[in-house]
PDB file of N, CA and C in Angstrom:
ATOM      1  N   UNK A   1      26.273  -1.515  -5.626  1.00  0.00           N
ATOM      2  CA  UNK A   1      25.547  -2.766  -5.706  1.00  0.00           C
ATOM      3  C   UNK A   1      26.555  -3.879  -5.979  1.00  0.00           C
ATOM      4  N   UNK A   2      26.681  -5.097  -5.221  1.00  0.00           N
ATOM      5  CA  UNK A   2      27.147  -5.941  -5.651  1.00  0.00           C
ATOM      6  C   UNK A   2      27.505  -6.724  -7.201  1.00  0.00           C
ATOM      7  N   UNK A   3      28.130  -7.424  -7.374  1.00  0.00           N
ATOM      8  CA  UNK A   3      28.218  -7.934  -9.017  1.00  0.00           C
ATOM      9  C   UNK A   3      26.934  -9.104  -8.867  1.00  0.00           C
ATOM     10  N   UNK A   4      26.516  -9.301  -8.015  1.00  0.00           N
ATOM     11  CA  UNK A   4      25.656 -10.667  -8.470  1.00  0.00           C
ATOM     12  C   UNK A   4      23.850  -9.962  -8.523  1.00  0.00           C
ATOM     13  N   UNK A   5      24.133  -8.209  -8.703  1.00  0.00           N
ATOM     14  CA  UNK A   5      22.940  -7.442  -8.694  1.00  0.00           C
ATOM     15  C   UNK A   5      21.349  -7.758  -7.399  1.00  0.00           C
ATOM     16  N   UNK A   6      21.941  -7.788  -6.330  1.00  0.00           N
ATOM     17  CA  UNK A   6      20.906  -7.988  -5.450  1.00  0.00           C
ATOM     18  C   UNK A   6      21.723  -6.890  -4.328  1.00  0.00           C
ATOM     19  N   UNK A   7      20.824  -6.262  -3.773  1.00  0.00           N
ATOM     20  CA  UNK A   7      21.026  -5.371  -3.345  1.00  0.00           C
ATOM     21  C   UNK A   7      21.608  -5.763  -1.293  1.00  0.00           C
ATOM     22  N   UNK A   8      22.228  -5.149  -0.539  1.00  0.00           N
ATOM     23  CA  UNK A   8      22.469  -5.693   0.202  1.00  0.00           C
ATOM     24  C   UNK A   8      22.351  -4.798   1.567  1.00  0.00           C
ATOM     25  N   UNK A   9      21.278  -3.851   1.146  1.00  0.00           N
ATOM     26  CA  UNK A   9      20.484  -3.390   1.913  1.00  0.00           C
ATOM     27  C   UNK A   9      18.971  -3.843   2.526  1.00  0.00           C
ATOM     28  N   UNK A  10      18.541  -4.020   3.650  1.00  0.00           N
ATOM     29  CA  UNK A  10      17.547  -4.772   4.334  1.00  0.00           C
ATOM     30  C   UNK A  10      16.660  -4.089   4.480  1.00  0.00           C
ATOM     31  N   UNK A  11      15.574  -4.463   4.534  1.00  0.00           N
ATOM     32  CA  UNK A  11      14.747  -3.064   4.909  1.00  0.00           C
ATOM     33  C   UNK A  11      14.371  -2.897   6.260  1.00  0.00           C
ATOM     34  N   UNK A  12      14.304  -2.573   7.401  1.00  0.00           N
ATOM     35  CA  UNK A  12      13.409  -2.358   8.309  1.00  0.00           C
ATOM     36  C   UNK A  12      12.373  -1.626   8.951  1.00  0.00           C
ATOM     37  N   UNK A  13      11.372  -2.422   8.786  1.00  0.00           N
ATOM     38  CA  UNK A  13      10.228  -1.783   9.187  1.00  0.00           C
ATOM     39  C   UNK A  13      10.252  -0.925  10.469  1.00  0.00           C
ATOM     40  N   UNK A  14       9.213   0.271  10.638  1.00  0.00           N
ATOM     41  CA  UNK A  14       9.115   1.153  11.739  1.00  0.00           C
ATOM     42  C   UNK A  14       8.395  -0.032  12.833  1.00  0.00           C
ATOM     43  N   UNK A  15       8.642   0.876  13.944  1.00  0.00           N
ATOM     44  CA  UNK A  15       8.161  -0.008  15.108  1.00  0.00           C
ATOM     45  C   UNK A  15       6.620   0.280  15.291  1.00  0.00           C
ATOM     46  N   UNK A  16       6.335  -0.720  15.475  1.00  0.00           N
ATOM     47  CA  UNK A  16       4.481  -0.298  15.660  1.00  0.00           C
ATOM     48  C   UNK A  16       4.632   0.206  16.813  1.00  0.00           C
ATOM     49  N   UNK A  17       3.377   1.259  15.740  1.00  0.00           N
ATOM     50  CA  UNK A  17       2.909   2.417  17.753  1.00  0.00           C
ATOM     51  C   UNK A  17       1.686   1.628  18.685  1.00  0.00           C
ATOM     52  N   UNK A  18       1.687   1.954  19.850  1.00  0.00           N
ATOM     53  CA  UNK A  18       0.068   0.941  20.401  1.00  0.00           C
ATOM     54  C   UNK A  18      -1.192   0.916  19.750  1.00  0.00           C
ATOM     55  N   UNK A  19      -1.175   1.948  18.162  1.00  0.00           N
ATOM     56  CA  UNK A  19      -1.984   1.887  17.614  1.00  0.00           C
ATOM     57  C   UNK A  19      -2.569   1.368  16.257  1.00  0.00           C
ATOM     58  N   UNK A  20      -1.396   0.849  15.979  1.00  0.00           N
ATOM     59  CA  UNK A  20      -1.156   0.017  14.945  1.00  0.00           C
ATOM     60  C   UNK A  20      -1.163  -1.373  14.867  1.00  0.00           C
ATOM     61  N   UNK A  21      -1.780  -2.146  14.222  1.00  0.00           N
ATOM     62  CA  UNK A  21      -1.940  -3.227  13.545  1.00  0.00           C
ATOM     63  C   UNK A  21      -1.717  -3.947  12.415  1.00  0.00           C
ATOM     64  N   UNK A  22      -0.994  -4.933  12.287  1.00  0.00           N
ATOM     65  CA  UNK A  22       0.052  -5.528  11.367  1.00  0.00           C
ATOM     66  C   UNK A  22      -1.049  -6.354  10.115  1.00  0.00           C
ATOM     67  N   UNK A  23      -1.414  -6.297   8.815  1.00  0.00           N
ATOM     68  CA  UNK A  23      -1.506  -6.974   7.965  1.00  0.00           C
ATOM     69  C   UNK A  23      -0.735  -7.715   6.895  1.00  0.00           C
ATOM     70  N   UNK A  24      -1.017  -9.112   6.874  1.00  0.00           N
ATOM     71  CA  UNK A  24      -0.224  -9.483   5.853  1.00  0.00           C
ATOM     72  C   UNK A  24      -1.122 -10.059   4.824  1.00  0.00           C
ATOM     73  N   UNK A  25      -1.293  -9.575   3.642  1.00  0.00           N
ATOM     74  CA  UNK A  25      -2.142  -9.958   2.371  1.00  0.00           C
ATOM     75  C   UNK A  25      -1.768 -10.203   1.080  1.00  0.00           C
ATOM     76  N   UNK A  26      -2.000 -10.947   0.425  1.00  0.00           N
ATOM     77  CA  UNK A  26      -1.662 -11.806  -0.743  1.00  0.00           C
ATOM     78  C   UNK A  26      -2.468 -10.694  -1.960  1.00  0.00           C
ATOM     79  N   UNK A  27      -2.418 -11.248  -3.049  1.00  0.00           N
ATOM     80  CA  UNK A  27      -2.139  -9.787  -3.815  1.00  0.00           C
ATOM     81  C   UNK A  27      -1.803 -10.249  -5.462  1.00  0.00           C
ATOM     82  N   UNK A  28      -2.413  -9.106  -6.229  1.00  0.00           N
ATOM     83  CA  UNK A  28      -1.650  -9.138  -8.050  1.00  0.00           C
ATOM     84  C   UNK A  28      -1.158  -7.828  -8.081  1.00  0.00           C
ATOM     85  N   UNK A  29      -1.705  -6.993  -7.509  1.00  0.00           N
ATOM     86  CA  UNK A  29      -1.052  -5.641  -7.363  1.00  0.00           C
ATOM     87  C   UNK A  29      -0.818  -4.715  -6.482  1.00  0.00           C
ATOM     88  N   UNK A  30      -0.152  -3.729  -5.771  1.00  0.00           N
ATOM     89  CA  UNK A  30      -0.379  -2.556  -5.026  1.00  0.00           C
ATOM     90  C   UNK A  30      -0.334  -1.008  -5.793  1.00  0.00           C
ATOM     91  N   UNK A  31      -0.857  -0.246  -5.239  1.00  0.00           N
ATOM     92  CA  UNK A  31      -0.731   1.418  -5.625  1.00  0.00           C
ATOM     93  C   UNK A  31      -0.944   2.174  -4.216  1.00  0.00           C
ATOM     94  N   UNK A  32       0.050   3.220  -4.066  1.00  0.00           N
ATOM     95  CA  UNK A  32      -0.341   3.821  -2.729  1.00  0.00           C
ATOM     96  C   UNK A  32      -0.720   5.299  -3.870  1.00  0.00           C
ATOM     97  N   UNK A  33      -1.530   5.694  -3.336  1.00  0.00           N
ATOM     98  CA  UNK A  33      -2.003   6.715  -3.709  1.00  0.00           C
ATOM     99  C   UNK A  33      -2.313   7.828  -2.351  1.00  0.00           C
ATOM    100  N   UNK A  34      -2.802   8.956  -2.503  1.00  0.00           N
ATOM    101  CA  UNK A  34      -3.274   9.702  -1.474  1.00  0.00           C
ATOM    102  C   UNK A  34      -4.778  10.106  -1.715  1.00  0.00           C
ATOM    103  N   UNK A  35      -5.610   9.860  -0.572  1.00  0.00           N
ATOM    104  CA  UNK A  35      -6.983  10.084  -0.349  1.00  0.00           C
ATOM    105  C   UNK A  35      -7.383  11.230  -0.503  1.00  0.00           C
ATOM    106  N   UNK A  36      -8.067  11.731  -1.663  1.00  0.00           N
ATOM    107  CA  UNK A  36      -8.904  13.349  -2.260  1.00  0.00           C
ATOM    108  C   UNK A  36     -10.099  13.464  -1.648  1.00  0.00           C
ATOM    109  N   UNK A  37     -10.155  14.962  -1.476  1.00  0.00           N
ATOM    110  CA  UNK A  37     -11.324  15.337  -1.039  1.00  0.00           C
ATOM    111  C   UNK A  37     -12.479  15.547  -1.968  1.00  0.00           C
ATOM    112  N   UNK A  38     -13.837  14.895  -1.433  1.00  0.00           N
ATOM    113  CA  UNK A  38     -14.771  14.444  -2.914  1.00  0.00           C
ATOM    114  C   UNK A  38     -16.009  14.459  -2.059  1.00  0.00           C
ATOM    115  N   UNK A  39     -16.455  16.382  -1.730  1.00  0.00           N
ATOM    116  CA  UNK A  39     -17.832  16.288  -1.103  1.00  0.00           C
ATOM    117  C   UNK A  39     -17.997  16.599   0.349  1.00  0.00           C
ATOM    118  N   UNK A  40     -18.547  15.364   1.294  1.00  0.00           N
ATOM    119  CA  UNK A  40     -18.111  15.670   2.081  1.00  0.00           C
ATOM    120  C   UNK A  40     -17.701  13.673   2.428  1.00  0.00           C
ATOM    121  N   UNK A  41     -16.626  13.458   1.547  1.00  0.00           N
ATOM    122  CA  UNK A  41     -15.958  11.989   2.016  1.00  0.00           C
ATOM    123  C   UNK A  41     -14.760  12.123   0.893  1.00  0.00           C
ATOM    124  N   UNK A  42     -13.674  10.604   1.253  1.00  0.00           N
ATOM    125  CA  UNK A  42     -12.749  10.859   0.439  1.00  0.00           C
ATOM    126  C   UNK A  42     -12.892  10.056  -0.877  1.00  0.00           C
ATOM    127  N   UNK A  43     -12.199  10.303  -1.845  1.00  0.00           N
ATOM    128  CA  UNK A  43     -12.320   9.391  -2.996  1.00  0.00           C
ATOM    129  C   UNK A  43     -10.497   9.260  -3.608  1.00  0.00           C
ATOM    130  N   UNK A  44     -10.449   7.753  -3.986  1.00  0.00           N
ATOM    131  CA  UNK A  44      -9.711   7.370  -4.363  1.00  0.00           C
ATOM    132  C   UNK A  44      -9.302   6.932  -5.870  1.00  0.00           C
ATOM    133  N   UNK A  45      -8.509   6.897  -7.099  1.00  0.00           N
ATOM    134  CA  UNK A  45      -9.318   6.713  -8.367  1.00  0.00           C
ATOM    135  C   UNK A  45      -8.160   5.659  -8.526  1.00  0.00           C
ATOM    136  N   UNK A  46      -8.668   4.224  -9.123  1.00  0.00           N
ATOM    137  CA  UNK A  46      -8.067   3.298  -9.298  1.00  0.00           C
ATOM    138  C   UNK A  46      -8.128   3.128 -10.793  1.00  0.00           C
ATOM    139  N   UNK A  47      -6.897   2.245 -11.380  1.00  0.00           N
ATOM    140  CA  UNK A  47      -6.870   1.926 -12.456  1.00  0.00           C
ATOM    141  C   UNK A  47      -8.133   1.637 -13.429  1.00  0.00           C
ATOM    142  N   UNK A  48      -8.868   1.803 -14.636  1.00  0.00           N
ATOM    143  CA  UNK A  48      -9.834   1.092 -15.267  1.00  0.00           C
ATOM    144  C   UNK A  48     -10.073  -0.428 -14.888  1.00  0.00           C
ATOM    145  N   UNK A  49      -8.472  -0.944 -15.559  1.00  0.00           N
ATOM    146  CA  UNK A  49      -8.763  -2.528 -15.586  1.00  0.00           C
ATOM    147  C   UNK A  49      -9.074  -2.947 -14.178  1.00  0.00           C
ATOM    148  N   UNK A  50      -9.285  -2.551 -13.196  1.00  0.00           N
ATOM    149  CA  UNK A  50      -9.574  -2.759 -12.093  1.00  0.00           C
ATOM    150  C   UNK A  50     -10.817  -3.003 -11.510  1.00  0.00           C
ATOM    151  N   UNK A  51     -12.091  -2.253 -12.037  1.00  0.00           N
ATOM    152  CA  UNK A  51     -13.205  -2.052 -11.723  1.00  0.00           C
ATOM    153  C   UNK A  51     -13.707  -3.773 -12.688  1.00  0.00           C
ATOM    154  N   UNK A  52     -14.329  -4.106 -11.617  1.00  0.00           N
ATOM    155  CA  UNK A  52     -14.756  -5.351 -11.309  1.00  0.00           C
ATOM    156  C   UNK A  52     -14.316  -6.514 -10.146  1.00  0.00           C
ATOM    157  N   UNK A  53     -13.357  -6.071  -9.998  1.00  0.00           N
ATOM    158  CA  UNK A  53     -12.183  -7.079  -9.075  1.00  0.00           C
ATOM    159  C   UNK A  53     -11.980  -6.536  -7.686  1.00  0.00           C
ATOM    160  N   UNK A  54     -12.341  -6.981  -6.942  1.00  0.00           N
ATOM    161  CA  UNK A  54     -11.930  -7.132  -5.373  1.00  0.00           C
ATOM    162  C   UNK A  54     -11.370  -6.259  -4.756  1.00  0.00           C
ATOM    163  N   UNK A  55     -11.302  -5.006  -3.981  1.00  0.00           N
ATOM    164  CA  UNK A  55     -10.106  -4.798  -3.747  1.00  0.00           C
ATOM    165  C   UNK A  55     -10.044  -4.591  -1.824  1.00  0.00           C
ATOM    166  N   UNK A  56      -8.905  -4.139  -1.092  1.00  0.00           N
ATOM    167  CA  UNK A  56      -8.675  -3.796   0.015  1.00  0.00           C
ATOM    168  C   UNK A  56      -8.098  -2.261   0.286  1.00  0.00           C
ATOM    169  N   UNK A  57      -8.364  -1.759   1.187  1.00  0.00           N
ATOM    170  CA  UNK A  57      -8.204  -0.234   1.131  1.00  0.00           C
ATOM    171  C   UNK A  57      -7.498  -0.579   2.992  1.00  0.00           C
ATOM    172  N   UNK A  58      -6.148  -0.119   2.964  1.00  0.00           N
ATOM    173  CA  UNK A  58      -5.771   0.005   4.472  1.00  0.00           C
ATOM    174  C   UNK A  58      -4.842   1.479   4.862  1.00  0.00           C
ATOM    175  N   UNK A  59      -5.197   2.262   5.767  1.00  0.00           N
ATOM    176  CA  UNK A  59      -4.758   3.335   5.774  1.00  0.00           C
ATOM    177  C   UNK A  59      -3.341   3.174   6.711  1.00  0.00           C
ATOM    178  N   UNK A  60      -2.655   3.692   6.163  1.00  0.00           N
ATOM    179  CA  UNK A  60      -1.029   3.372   6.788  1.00  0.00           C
ATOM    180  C   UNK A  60      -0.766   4.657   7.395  1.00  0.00           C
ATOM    181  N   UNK A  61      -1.323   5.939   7.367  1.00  0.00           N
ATOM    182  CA  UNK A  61      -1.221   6.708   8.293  1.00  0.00           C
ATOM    183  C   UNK A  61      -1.930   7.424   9.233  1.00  0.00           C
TER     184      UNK A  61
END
């Protein structure tokens, strides 16, 4: 790592497949988690302080 501590690696994103679609969303937090099986659908379990507040669910694979 450099002395001025910023890293000087870039990131690049994968190439979208013809099936993919690009979001860009504004935000206080992220968590990627993985989708459990719960029945016959999936369930996801989010933080406490969370339940009340808004959220977005986008599947990246």
């Amino acid at each position: 790592m450099p002395k001025d501590g910023k890293s000087t690696t870039e990131y690049t994103p994968p190439a979208p497949s013809k099936n993919k679609v690009k979001f860009e969303i504004w935000g206080e937090e992220m968590i990627e988690k993985k989708v459990k099986l719960s029945g016959n659908s999936g369930r996801v379990y989010l933080p406490p302080n969370w339940v009340g507040h808004d959220v977005k669910i986008i599947r990246v694979d």
